[in-house]
PDB file of N, CA and C in Angstrom:
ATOM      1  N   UNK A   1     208.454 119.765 -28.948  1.00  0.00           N
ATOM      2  CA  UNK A   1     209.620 119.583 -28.110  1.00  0.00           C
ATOM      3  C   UNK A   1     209.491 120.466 -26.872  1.00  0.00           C
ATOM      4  N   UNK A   2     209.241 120.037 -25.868  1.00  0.00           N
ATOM      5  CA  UNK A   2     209.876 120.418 -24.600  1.00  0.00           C
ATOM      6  C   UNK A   2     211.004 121.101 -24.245  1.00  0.00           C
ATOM      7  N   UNK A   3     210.977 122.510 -24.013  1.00  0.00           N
ATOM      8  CA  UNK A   3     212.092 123.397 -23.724  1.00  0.00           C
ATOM      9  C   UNK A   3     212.368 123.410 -22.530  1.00  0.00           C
ATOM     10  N   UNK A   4     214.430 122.409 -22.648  1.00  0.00           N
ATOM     11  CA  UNK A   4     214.604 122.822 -21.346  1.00  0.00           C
ATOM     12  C   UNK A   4     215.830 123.754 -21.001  1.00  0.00           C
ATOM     13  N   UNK A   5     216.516 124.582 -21.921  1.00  0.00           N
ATOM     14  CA  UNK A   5     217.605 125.344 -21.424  1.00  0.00           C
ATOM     15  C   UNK A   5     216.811 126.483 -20.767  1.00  0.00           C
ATOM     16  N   UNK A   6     217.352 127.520 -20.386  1.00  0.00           N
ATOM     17  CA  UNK A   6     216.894 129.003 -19.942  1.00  0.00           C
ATOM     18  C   UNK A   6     216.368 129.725 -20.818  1.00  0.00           C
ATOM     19  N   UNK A   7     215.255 130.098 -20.399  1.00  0.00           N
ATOM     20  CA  UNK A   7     214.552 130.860 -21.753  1.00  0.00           C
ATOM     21  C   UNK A   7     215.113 131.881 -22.377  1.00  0.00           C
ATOM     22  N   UNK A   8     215.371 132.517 -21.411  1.00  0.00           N
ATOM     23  CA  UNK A   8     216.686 133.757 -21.822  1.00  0.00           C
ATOM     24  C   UNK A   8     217.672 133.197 -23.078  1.00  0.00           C
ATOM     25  N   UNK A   9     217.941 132.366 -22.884  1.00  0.00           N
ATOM     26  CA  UNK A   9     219.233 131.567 -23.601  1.00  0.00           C
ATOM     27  C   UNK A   9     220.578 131.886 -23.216  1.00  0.00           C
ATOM     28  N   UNK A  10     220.631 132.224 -21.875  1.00  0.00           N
ATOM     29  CA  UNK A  10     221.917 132.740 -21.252  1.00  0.00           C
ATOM     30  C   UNK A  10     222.552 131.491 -20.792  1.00  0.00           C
ATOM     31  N   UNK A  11     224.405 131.471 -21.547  1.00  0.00           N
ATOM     32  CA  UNK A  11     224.823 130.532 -21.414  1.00  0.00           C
ATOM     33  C   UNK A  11     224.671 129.804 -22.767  1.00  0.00           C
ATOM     34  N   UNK A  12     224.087 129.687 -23.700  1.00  0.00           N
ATOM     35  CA  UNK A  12     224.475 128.884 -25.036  1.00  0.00           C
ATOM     36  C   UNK A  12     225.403 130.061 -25.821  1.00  0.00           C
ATOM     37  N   UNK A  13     226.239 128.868 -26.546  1.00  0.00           N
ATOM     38  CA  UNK A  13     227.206 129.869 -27.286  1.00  0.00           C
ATOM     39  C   UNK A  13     226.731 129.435 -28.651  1.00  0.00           C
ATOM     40  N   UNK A  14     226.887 130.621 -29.165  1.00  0.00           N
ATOM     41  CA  UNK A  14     226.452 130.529 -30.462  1.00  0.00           C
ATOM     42  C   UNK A  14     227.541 130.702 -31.700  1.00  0.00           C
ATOM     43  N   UNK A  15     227.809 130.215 -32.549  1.00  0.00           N
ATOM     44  CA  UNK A  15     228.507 130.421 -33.471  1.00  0.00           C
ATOM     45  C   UNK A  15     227.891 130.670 -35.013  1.00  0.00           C
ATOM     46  N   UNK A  16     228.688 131.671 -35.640  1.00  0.00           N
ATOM     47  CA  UNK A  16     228.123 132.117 -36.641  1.00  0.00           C
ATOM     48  C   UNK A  16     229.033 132.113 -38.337  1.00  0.00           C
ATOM     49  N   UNK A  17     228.837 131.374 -39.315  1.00  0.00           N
ATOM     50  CA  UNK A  17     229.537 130.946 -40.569  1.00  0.00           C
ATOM     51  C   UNK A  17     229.176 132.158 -40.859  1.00  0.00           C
ATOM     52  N   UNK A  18     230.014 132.682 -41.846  1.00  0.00           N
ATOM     53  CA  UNK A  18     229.797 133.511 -43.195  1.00  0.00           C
ATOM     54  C   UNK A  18     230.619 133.594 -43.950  1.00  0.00           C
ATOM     55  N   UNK A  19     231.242 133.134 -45.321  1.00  0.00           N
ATOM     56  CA  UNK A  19     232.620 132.813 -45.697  1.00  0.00           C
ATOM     57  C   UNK A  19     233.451 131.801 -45.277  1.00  0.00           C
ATOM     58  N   UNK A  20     234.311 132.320 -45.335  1.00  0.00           N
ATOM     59  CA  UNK A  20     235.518 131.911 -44.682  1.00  0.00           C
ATOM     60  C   UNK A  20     235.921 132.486 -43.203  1.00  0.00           C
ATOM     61  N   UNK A  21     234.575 133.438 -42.220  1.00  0.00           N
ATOM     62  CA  UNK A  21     234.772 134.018 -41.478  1.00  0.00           C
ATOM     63  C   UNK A  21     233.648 133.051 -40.588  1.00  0.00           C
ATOM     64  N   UNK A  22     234.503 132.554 -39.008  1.00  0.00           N
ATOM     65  CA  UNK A  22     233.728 131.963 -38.108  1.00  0.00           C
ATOM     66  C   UNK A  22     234.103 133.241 -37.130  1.00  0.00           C
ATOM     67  N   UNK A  23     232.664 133.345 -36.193  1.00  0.00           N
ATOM     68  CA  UNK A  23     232.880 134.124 -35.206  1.00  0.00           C
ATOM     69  C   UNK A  23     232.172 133.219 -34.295  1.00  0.00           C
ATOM     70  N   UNK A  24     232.530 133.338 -32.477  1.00  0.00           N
ATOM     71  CA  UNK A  24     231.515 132.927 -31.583  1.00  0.00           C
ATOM     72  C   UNK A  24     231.566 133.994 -30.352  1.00  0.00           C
ATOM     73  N   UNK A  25     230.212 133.770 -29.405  1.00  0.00           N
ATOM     74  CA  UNK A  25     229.789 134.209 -29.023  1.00  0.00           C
ATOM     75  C   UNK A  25     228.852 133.586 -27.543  1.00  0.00           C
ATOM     76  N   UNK A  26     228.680 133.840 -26.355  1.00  0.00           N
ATOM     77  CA  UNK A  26     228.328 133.260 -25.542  1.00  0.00           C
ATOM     78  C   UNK A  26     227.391 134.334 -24.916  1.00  0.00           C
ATOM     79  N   UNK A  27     226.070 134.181 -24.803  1.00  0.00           N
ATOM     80  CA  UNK A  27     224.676 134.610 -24.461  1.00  0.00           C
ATOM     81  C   UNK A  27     225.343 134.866 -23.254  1.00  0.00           C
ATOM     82  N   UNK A  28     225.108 136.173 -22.372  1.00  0.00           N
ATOM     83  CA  UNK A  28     225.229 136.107 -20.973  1.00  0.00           C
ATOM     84  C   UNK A  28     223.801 137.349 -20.411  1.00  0.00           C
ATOM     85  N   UNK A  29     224.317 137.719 -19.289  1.00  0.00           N
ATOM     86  CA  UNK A  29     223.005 138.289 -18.448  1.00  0.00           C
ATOM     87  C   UNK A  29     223.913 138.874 -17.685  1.00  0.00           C
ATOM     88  N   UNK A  30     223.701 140.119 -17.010  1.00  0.00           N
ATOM     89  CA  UNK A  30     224.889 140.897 -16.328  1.00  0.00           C
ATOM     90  C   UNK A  30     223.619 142.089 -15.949  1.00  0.00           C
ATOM     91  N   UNK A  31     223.711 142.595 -14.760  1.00  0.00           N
ATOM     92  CA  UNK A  31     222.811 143.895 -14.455  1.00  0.00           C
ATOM     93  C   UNK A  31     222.911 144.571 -12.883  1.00  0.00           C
ATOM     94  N   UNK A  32     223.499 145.722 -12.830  1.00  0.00           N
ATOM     95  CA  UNK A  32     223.440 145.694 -11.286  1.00  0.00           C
ATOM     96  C   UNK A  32     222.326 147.002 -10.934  1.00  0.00           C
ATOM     97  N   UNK A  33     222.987 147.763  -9.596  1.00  0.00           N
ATOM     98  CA  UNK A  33     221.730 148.590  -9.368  1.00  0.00           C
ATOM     99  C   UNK A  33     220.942 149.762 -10.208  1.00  0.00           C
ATOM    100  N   UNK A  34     221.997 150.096 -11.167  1.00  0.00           N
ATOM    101  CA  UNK A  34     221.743 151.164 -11.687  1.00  0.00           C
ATOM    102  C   UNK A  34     221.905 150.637 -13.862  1.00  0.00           C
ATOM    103  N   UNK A  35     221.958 149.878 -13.634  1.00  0.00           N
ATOM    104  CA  UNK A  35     221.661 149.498 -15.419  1.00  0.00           C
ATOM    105  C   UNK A  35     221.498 148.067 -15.493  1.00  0.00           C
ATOM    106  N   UNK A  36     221.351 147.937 -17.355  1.00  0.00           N
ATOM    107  CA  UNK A  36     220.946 146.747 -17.104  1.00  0.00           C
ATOM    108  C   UNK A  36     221.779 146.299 -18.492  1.00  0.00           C
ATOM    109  N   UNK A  37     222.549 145.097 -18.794  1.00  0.00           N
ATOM    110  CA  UNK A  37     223.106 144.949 -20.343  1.00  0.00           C
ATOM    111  C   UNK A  37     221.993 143.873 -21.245  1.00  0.00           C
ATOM    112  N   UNK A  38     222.267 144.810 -23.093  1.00  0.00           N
ATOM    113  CA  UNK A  38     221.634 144.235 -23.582  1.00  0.00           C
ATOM    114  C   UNK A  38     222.120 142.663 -23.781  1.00  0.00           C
ATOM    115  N   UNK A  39     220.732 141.696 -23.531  1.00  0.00           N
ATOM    116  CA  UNK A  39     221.234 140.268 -23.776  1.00  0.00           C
ATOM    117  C   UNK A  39     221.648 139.962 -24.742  1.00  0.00           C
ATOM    118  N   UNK A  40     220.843 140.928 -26.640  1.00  0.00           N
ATOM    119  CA  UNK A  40     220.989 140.372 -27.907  1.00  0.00           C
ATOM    120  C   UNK A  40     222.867 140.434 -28.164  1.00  0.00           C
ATOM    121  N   UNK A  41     223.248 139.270 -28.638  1.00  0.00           N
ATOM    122  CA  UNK A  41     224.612 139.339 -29.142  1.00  0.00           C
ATOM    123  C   UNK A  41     224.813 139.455 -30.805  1.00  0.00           C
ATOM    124  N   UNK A  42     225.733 140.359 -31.143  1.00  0.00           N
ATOM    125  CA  UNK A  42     225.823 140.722 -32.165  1.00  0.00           C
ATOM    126  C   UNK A  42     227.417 140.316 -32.976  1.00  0.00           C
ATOM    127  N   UNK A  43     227.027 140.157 -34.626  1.00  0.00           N
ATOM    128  CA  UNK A  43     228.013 139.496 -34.866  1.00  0.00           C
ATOM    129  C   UNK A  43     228.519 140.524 -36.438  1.00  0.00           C
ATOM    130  N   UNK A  44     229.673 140.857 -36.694  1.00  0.00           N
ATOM    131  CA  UNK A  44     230.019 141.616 -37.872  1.00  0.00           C
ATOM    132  C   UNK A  44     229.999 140.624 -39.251  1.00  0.00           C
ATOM    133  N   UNK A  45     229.657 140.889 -40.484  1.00  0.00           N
ATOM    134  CA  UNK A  45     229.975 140.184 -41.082  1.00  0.00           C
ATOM    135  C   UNK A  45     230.976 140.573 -42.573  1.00  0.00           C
ATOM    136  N   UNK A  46     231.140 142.240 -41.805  1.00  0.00           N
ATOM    137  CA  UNK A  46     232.257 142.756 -42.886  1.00  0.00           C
ATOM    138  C   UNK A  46     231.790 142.831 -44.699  1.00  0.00           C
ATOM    139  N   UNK A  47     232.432 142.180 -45.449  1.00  0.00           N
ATOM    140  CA  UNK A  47     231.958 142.284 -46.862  1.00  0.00           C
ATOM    141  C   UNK A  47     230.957 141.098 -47.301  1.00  0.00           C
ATOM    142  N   UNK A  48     230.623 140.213 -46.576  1.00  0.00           N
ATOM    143  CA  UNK A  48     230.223 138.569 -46.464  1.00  0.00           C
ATOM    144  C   UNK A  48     228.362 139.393 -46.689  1.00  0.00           C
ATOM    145  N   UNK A  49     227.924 139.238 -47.856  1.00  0.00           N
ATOM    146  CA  UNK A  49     226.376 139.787 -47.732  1.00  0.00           C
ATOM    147  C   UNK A  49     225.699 138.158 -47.153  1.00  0.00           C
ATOM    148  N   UNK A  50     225.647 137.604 -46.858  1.00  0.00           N
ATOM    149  CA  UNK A  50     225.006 136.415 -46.057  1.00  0.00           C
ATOM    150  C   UNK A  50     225.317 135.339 -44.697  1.00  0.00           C
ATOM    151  N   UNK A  51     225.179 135.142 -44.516  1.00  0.00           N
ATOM    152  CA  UNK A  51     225.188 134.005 -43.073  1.00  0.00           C
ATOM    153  C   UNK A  51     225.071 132.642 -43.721  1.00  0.00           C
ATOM    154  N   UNK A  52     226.129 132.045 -43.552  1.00  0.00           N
ATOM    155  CA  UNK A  52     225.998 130.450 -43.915  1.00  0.00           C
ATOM    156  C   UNK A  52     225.462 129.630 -42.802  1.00  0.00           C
ATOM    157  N   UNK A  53     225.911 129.997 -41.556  1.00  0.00           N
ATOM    158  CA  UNK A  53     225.016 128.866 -40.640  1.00  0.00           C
ATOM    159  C   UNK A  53     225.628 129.263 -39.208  1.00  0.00           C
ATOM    160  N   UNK A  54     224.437 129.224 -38.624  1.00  0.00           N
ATOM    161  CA  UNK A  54     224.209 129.798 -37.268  1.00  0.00           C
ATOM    162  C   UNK A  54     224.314 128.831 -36.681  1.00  0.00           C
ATOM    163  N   UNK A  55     224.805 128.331 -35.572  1.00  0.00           N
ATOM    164  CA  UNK A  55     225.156 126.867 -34.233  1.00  0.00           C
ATOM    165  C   UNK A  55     224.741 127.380 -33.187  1.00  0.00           C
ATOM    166  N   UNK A  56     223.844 126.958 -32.282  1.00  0.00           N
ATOM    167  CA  UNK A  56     223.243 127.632 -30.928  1.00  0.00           C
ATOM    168  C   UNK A  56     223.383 125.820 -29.993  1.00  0.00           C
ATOM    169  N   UNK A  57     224.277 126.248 -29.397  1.00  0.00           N
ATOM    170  CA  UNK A  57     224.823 125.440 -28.188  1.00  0.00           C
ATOM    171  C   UNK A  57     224.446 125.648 -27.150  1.00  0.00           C
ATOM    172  N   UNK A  58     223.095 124.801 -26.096  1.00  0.00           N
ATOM    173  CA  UNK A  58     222.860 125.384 -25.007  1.00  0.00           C
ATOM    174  C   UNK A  58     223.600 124.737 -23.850  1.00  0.00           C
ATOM    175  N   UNK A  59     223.498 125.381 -22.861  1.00  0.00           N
ATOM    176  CA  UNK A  59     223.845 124.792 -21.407  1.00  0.00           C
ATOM    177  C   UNK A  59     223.862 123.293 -21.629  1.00  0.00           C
ATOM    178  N   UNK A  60     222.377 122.986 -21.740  1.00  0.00           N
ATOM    179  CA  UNK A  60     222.045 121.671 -21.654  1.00  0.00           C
ATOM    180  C   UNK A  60     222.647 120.673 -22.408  1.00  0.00           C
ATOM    181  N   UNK A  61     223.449 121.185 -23.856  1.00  0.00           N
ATOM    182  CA  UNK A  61     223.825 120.168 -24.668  1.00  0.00           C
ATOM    183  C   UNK A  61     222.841 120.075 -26.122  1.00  0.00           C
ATOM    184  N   UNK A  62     221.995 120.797 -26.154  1.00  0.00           N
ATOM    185  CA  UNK A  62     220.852 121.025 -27.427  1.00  0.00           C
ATOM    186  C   UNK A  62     221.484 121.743 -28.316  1.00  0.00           C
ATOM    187  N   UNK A  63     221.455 121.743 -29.160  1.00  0.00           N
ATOM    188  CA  UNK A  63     222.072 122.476 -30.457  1.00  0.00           C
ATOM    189  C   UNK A  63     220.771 122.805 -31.593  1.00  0.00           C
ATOM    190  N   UNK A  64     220.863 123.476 -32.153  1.00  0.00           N
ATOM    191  CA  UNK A  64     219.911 124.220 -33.352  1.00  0.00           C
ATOM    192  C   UNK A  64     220.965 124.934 -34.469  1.00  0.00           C
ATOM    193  N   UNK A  65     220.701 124.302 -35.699  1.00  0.00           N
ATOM    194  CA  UNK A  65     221.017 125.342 -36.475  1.00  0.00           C
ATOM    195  C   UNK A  65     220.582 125.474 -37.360  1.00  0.00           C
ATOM    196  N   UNK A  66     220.796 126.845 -38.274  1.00  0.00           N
ATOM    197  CA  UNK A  66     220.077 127.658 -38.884  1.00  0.00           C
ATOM    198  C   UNK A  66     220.950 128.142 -40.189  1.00  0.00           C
ATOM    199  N   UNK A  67     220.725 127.491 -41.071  1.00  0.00           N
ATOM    200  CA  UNK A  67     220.802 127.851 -42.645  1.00  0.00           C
ATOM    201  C   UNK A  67     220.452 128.900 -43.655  1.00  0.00           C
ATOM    202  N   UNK A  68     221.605 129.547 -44.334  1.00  0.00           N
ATOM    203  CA  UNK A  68     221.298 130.522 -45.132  1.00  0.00           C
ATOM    204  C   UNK A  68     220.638 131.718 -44.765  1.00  0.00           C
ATOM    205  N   UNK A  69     221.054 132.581 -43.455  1.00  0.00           N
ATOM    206  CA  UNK A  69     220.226 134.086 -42.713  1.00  0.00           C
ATOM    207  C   UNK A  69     220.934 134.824 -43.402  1.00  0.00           C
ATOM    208  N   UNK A  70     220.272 136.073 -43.344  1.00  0.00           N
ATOM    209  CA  UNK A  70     220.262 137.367 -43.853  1.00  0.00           C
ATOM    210  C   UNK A  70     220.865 138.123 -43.066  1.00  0.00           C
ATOM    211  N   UNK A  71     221.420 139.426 -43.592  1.00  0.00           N
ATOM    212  CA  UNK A  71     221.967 140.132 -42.368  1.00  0.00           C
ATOM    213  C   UNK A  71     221.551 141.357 -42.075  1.00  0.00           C
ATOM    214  N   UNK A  72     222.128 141.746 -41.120  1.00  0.00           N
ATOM    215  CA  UNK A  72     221.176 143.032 -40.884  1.00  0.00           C
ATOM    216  C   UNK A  72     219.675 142.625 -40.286  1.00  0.00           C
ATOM    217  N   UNK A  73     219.619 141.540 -39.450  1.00  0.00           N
ATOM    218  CA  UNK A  73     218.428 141.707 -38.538  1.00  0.00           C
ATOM    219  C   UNK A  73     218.591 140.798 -37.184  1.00  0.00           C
ATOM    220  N   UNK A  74     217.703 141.002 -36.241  1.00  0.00           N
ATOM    221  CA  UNK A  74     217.565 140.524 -35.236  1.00  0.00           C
ATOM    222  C   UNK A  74     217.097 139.369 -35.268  1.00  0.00           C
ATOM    223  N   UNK A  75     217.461 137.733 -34.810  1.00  0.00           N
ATOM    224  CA  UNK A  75     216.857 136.888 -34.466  1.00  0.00           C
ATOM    225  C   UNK A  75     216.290 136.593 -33.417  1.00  0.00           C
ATOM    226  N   UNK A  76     215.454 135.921 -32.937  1.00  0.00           N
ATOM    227  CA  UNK A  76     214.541 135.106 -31.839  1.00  0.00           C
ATOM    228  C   UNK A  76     214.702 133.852 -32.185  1.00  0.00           C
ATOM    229  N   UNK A  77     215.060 133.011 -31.698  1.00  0.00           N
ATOM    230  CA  UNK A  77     215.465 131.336 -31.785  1.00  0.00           C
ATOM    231  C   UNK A  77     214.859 130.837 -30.468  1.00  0.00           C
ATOM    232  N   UNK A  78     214.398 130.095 -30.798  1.00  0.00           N
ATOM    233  CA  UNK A  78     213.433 128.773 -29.789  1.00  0.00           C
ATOM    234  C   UNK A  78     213.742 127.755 -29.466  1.00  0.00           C
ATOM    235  N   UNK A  79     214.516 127.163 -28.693  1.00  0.00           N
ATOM    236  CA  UNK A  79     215.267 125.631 -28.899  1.00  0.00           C
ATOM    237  C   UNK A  79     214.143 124.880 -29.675  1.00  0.00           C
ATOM    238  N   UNK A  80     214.518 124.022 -30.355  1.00  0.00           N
ATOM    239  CA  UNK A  80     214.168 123.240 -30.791  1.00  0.00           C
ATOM    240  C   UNK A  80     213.132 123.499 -32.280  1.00  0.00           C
ATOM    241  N   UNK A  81     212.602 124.932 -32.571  1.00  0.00           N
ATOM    242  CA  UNK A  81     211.475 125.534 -33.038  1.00  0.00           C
ATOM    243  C   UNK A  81     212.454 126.571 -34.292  1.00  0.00           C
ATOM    244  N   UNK A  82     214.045 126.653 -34.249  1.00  0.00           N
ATOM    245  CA  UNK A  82     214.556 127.497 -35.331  1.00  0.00           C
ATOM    246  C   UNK A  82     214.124 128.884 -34.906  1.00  0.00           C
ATOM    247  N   UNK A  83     214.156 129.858 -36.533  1.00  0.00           N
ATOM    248  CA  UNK A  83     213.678 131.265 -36.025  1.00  0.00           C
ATOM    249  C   UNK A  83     212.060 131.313 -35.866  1.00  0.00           C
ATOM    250  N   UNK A  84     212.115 131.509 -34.523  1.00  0.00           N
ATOM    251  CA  UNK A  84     210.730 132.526 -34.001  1.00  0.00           C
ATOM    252  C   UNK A  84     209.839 133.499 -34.584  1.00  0.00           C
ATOM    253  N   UNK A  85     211.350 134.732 -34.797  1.00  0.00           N
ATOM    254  CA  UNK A  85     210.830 135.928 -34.939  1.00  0.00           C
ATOM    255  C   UNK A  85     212.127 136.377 -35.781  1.00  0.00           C
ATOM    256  N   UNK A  86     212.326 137.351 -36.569  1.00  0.00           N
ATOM    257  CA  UNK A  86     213.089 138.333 -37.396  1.00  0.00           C
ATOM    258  C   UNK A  86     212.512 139.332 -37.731  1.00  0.00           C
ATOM    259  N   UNK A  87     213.518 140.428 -37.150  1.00  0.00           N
ATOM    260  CA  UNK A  87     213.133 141.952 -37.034  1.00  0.00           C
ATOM    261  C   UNK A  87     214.325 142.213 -38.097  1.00  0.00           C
ATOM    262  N   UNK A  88     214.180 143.206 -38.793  1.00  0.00           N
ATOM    263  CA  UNK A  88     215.199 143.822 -39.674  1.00  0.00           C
ATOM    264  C   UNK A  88     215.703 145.219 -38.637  1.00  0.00           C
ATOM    265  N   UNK A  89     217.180 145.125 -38.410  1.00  0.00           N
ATOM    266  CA  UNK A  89     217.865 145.951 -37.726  1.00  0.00           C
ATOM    267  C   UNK A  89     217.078 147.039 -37.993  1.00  0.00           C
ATOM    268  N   UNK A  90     216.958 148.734 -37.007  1.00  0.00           N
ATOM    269  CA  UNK A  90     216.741 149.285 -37.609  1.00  0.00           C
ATOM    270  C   UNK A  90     215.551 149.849 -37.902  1.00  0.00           C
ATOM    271  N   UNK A  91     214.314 148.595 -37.813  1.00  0.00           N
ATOM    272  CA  UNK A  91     213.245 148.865 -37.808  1.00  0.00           C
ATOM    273  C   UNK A  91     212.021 148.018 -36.789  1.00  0.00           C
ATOM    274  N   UNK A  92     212.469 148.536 -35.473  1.00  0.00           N
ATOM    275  CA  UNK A  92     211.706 148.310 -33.858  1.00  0.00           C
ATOM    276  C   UNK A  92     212.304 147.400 -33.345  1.00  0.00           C
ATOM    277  N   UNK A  93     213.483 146.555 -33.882  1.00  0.00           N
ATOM    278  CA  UNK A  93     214.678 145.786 -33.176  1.00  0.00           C
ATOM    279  C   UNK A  93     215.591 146.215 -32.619  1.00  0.00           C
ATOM    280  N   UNK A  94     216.087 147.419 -32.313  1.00  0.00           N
ATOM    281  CA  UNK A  94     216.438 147.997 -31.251  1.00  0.00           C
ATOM    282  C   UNK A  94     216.034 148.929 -30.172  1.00  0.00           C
TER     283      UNK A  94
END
């Protein structure tokens, strides 16, 4: 598949199951002369030890989602390709 949102992924909103708890979230990019913000968006999941399903909504209208994640780590998502990469918080993901 041919990737066409922003590689960054700035601008897809992502939504995240766990329970009975939905949270969302919208990728952005922000930086002026003197700093820069982190892009990764982060989501709580309180007493919920798992992720039921991740929704990644891009600009373009592409969607991906992602079944049964773990918590406590960093994703990398690829349109079209699922997870990339997973770093466990904690250890060289931040």
């Amino acid at each position: 598949m041919r990737v066409q949102s922003d590689r960054d992924g700035i601008g897809a909103r992502v939504c995240v199951r766990s329970g009975n708890t939905v949270q969302h979230a919208t990728v952005r990019s922000g930086e002026s002369d003197l700093s820069v913000n982190d892009p990764r968006i982060h989501f709580e999941l309180g007493t919920n030890a798992k992720v039921d399903e991740i929704e990644i909504r891009r600009p373009n209208g592409t969607v991906d989602r992602i079944s049964d994640g773990e918590p406590d780590q960093f994703l990398t998502v690829a349109e079209g390709k699922e997870i990339v990469r997973a770093t466990k918080a904690g250890k060289g993901g931040q």
